[in-house]
C-alpha atoms as a PDB file:
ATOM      1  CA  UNK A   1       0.656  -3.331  21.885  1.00  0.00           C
ATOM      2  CA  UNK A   2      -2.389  -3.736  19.766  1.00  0.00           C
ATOM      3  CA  UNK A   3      -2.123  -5.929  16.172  1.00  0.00           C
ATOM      4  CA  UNK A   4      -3.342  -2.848  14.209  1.00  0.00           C
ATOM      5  CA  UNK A   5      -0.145  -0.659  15.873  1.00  0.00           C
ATOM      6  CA  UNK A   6       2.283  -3.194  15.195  1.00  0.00           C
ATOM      7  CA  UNK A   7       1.527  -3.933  11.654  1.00  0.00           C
ATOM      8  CA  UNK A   8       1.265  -0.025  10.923  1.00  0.00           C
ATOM      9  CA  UNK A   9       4.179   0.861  12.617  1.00  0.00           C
ATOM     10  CA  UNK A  10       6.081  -1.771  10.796  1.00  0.00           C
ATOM     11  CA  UNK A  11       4.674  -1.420   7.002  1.00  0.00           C
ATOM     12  CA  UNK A  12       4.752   2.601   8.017  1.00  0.00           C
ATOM     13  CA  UNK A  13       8.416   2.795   9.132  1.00  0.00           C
ATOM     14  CA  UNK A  14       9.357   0.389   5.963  1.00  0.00           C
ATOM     15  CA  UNK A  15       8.108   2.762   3.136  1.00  0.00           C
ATOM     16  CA  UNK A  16       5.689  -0.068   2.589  1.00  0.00           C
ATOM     17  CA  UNK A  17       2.378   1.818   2.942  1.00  0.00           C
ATOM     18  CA  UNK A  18       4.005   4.854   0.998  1.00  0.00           C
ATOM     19  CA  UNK A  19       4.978   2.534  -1.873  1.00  0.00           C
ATOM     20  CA  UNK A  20       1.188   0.968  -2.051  1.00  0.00           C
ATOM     21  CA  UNK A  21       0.000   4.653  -1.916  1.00  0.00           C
ATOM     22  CA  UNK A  22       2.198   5.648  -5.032  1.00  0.00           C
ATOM     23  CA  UNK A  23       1.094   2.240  -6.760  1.00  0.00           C
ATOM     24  CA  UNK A  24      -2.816   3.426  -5.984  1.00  0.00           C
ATOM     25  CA  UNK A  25      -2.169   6.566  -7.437  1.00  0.00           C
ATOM     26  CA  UNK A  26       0.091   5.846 -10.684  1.00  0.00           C
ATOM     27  CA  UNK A  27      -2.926   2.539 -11.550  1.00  0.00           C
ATOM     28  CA  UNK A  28      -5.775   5.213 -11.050  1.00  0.00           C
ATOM     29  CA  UNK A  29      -4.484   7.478 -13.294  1.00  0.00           C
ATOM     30  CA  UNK A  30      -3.541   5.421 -16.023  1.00  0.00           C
ATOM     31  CA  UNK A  31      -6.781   3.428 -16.163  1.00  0.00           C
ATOM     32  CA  UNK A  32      -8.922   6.953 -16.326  1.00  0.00           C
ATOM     33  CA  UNK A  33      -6.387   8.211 -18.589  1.00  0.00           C
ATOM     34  CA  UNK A  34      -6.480   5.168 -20.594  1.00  0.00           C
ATOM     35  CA  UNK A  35     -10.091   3.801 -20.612  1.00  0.00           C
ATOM     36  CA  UNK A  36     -13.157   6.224 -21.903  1.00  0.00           C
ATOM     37  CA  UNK A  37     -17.121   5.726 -21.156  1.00  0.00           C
ATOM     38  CA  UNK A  38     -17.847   6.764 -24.232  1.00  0.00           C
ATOM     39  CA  UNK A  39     -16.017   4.754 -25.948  1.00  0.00           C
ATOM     40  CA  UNK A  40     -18.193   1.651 -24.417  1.00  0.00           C
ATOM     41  CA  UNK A  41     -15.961   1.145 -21.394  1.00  0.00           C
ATOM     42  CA  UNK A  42     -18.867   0.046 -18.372  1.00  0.00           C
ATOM     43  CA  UNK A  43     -17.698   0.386 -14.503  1.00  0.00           C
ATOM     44  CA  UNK A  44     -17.215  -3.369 -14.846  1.00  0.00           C
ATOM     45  CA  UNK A  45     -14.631  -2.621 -17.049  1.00  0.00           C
ATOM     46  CA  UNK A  46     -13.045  -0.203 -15.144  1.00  0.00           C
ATOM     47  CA  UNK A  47     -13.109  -2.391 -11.921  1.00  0.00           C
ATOM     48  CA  UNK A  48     -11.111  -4.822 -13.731  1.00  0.00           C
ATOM     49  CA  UNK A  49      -8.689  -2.282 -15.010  1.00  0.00           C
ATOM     50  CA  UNK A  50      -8.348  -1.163 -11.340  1.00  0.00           C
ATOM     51  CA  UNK A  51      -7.140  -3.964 -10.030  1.00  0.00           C
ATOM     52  CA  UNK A  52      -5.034  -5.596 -12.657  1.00  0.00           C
ATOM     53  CA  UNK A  53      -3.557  -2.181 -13.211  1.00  0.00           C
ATOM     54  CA  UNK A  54      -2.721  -1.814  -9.350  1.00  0.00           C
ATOM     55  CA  UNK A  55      -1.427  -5.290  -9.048  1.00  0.00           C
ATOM     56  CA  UNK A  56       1.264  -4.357 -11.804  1.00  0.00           C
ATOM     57  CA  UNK A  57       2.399  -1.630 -10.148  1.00  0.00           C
ATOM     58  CA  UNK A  58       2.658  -2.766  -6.476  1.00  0.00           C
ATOM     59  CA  UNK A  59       4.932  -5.209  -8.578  1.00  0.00           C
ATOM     60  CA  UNK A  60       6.966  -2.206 -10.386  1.00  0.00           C
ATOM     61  CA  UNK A  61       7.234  -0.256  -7.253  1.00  0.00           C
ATOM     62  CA  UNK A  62       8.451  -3.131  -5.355  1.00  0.00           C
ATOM     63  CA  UNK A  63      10.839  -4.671  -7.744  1.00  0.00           C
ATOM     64  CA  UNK A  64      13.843  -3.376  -6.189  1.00  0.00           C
ATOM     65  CA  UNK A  65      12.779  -3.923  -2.844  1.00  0.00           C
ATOM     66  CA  UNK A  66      14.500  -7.763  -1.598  1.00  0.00           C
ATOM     67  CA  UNK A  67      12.613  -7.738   1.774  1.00  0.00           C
ATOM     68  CA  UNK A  68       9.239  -7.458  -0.161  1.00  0.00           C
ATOM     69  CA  UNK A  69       8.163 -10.635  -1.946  1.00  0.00           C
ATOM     70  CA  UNK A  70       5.247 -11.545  -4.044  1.00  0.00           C
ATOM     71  CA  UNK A  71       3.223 -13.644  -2.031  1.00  0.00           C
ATOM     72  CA  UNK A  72       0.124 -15.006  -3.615  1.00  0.00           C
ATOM     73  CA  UNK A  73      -3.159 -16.777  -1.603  1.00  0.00           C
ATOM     74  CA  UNK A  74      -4.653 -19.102  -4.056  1.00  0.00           C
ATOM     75  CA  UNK A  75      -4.327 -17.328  -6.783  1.00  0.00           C
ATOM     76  CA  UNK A  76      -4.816 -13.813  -5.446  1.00  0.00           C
ATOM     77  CA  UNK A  77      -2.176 -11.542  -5.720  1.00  0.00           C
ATOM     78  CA  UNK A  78      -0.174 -10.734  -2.519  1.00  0.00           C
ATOM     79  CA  UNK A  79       2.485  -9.092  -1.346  1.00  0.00           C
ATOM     80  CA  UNK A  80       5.255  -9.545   2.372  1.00  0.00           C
ATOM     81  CA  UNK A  81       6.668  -7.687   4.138  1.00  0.00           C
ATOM     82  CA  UNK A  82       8.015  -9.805   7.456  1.00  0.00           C
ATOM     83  CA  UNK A  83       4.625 -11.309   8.854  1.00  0.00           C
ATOM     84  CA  UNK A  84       2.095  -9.516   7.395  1.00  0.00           C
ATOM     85  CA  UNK A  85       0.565 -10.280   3.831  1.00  0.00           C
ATOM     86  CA  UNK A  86      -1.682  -7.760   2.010  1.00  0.00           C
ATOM     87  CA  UNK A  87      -4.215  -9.069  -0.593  1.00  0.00           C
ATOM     88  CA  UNK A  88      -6.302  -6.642  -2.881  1.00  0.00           C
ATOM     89  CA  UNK A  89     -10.209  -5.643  -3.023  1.00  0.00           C
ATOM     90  CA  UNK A  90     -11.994  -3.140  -4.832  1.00  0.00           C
ATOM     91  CA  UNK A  91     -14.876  -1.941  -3.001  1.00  0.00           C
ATOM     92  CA  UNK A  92     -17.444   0.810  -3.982  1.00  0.00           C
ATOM     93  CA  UNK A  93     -16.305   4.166  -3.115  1.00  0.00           C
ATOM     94  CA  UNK A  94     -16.918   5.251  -0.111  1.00  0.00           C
ATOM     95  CA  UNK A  95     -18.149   2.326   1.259  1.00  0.00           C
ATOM     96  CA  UNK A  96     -15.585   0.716   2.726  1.00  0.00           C
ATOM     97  CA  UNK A  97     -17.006  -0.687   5.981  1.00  0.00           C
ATOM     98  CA  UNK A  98     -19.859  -1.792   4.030  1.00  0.00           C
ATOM     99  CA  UNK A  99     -18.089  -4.900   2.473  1.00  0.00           C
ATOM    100  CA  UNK A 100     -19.719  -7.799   3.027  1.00  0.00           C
ATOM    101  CA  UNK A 101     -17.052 -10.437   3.426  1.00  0.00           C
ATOM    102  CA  UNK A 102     -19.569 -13.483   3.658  1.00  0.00           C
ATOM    103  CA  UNK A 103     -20.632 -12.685  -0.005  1.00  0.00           C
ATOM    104  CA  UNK A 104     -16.922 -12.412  -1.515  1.00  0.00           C
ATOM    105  CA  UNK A 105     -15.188 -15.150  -2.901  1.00  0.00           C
ATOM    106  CA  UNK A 106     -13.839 -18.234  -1.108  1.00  0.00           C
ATOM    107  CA  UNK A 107     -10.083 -16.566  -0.659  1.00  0.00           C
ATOM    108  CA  UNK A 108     -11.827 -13.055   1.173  1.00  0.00           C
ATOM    109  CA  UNK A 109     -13.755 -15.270   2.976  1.00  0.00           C
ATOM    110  CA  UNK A 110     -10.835 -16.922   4.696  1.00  0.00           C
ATOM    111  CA  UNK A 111      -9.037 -13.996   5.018  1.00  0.00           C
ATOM    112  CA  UNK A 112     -12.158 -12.459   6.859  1.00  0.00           C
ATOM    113  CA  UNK A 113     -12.160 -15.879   8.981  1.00  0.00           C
ATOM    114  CA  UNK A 114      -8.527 -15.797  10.489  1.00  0.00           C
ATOM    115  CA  UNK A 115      -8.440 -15.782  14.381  1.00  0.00           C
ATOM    116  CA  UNK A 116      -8.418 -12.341  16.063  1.00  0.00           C
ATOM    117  CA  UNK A 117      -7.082 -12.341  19.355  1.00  0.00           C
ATOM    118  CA  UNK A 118      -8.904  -8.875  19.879  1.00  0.00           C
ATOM    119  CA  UNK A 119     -12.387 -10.229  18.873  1.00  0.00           C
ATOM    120  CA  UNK A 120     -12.483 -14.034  18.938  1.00  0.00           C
ATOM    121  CA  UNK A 121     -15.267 -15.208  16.978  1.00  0.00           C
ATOM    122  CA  UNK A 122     -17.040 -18.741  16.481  1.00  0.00           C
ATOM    123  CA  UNK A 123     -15.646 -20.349  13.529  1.00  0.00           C
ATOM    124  CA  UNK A 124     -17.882 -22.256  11.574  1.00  0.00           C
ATOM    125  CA  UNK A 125     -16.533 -25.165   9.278  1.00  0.00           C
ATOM    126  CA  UNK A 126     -16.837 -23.769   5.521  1.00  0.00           C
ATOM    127  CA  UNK A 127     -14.908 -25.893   3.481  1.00  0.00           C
ATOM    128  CA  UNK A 128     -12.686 -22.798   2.724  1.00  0.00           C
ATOM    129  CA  UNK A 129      -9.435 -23.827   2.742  1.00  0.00           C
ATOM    130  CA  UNK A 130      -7.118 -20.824   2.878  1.00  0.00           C
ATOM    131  CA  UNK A 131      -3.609 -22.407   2.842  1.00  0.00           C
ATOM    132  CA  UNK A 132      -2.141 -20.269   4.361  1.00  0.00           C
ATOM    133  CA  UNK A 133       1.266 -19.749   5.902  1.00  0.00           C
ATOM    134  CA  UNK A 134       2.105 -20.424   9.273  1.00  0.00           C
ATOM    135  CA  UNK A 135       3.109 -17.539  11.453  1.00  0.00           C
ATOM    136  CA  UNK A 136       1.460 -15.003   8.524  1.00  0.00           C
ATOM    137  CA  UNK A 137      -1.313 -12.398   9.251  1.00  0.00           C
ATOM    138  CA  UNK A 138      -3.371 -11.568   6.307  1.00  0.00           C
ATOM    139  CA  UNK A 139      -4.133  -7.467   5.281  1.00  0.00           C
ATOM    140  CA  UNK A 140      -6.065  -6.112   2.612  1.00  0.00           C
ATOM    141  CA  UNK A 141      -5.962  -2.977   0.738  1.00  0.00           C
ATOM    142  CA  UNK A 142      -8.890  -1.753   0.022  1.00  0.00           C
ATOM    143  CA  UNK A 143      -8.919   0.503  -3.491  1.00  0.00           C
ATOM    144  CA  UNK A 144     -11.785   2.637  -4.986  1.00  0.00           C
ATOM    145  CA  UNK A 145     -11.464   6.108  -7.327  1.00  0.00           C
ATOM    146  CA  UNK A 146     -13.766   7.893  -8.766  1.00  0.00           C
ATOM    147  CA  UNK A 147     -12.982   9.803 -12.507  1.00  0.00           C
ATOM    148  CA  UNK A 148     -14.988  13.121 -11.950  1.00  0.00           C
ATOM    149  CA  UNK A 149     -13.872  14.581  -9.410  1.00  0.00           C
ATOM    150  CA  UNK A 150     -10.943  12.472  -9.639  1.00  0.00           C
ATOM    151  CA  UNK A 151     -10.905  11.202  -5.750  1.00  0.00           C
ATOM    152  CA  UNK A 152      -8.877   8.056  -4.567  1.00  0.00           C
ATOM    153  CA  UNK A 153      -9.682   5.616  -1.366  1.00  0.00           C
ATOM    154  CA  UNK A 154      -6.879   3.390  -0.092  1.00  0.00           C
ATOM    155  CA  UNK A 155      -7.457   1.522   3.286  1.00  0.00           C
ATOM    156  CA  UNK A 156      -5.487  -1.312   4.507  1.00  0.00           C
ATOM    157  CA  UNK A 157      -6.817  -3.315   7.285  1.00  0.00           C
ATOM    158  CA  UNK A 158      -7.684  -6.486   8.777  1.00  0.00           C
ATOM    159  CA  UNK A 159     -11.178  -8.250   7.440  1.00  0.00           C
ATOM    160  CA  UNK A 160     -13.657  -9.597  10.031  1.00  0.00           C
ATOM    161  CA  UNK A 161     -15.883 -11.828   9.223  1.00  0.00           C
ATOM    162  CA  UNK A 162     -19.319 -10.161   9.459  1.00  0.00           C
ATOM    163  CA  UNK A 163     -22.212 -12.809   8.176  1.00  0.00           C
ATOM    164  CA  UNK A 164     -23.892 -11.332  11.602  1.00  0.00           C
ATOM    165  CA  UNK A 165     -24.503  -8.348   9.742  1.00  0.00           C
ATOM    166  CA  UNK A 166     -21.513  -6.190  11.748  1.00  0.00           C
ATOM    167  CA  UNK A 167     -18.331  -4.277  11.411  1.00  0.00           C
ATOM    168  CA  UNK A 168     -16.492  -5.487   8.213  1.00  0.00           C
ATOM    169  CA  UNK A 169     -12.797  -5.249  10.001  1.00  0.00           C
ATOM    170  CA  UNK A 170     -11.223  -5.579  12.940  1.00  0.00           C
ATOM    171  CA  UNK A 171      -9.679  -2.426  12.402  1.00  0.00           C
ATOM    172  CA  UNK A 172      -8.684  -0.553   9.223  1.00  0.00           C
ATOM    173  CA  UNK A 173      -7.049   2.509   8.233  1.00  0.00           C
ATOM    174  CA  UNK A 174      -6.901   5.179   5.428  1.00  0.00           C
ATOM    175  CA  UNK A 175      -3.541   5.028   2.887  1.00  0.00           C
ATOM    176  CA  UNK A 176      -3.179   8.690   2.369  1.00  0.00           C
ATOM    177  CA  UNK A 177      -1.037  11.686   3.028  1.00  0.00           C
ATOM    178  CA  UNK A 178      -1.770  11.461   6.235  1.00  0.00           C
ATOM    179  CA  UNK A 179       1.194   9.042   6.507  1.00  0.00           C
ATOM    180  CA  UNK A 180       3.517  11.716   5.979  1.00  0.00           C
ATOM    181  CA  UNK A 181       6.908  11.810   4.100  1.00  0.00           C
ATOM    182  CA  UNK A 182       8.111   8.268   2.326  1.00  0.00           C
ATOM    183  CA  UNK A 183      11.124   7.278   4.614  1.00  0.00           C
ATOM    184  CA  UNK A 184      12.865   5.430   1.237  1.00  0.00           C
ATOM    185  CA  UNK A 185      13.101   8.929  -0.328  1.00  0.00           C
ATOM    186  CA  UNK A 186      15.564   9.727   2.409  1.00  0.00           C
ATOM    187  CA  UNK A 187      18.805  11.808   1.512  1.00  0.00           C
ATOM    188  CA  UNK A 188      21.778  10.744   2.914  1.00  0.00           C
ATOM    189  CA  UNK A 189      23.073  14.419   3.470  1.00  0.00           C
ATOM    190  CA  UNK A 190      26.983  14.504   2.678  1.00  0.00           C
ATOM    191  CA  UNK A 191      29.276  17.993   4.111  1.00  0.00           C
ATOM    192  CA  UNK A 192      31.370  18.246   0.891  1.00  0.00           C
ATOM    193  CA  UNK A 193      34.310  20.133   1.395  1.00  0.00           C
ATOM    194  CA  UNK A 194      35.570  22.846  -1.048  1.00  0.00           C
ATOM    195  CA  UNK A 195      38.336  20.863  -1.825  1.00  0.00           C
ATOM    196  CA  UNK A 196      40.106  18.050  -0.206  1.00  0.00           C
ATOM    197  CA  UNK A 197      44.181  17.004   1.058  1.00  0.00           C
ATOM    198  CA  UNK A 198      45.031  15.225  -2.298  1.00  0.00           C
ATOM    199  CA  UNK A 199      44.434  18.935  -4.225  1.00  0.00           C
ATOM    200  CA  UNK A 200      46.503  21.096  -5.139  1.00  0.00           C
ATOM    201  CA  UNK A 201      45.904  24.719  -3.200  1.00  0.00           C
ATOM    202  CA  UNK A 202      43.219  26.745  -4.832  1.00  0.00           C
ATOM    203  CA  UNK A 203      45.638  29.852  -6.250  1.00  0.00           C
ATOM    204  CA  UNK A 204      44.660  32.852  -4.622  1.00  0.00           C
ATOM    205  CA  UNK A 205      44.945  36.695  -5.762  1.00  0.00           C
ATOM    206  CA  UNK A 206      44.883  39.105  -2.833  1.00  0.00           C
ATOM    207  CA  UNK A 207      43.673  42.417  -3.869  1.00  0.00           C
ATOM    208  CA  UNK A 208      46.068  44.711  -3.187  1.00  0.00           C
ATOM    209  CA  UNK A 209      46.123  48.141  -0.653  1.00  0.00           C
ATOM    210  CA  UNK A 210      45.530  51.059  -2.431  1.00  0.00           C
ATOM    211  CA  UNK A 211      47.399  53.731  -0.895  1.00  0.00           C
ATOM    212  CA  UNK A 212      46.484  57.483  -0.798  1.00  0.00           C
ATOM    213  CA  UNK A 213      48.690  60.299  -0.738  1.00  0.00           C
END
């Protein structure tokens, strides 16, 4: 089975996609609801909102989830679930596959650089060192909004390393409600009886026959 299967099968079947997709949502609204252009606030400023905002609440969404763990790559924040590691990037919206990984900073750049079985490229030596975990495939989400219309991107995917001018990932995919229903908002449906052995009997009146002449 292809990488991009396994990894969304995995994150999908975990919640783990639905929970970044309620993160996405809950940061975009509070930094448009919280941050005003004409008050001063540039598109710099909202950038960095965006992605400080989202980082704390992939953290609050995830903070009763053991199997998740915050998993930082040199001081980028990161989250794991099993093998796969997903690092954030705000990119202009709707312009995902236009990111030019070459041109981001050192830690992207790695991430873009990490062997593909799929698409095997020439590495170059850089001088990036990634330290990275053995055994560990490097994501990213990819986040964007825009305030009017409100509209929200989410993508996760894996980066390629495209200084030859092509695709930006290997593959990548959109974080929306295409996912379908969040399999940690489950119900555990329970047949309750009425009442059970250790009760007393429910009293009963029985109407009685009325009788004609």
């Amino acid at each position: 089975m292809a990488e991009d299967r396994d990894a969304w099968d995995e994150l999908l079947a975990a919640g783990f996609l639905h929970a970044l997709r309620e993160a996405h949502r809950e940061a975009t609204l509070a930094v448009f609801g919280g941050l005003s252009r004409a008050a001063g606030f540039t598109e710099r400023t909202y950038g960095v909102g965006a992605f400080d905002a989202l980082a704390s609440q992939i953290d609050r969404v995830f903070e009763a989830e053991p199997q998740v763990v915050r998993d930082d790559l040199n001081g980028s924040p990161g989250w794991r679930y099993g093998p796969y590691r997903v690092l954030l990037k705000r990119h202009e919206f709707g312009n995902v596959r236009g990111i030019r990984w070459d041109r981001d900073s050192p830690t992207k750049q790695a991430v873009a650089r990490q062997t593909y079985v799929e698409d095997p490229q020439l590495v170059l030596p850089l001088g990036i060192e990634a330290r990275d975990t053995p055994g560990v495939v490097t994501l990213v989400l990819a986040h964007s909004a825009t305030e009017a219309p409100l509209e929200m991107e989410l993508f996760l995917g894996r980066p390629r390393w495209n200084a030859d001018g092509g695709t930006a990932w290997h593959w990548v995919r959109p974080v929306d409600d295409t996912i379908g229903p969040d399999p940690r908002r489950k119900l555990v449906e329970r047949t309750m009886p009425l009442w059970d052995d250790r009760e007393e009997d429910v009293p009963m009146r029985l109407r009685g026959e009325t009788k004609t002449a």
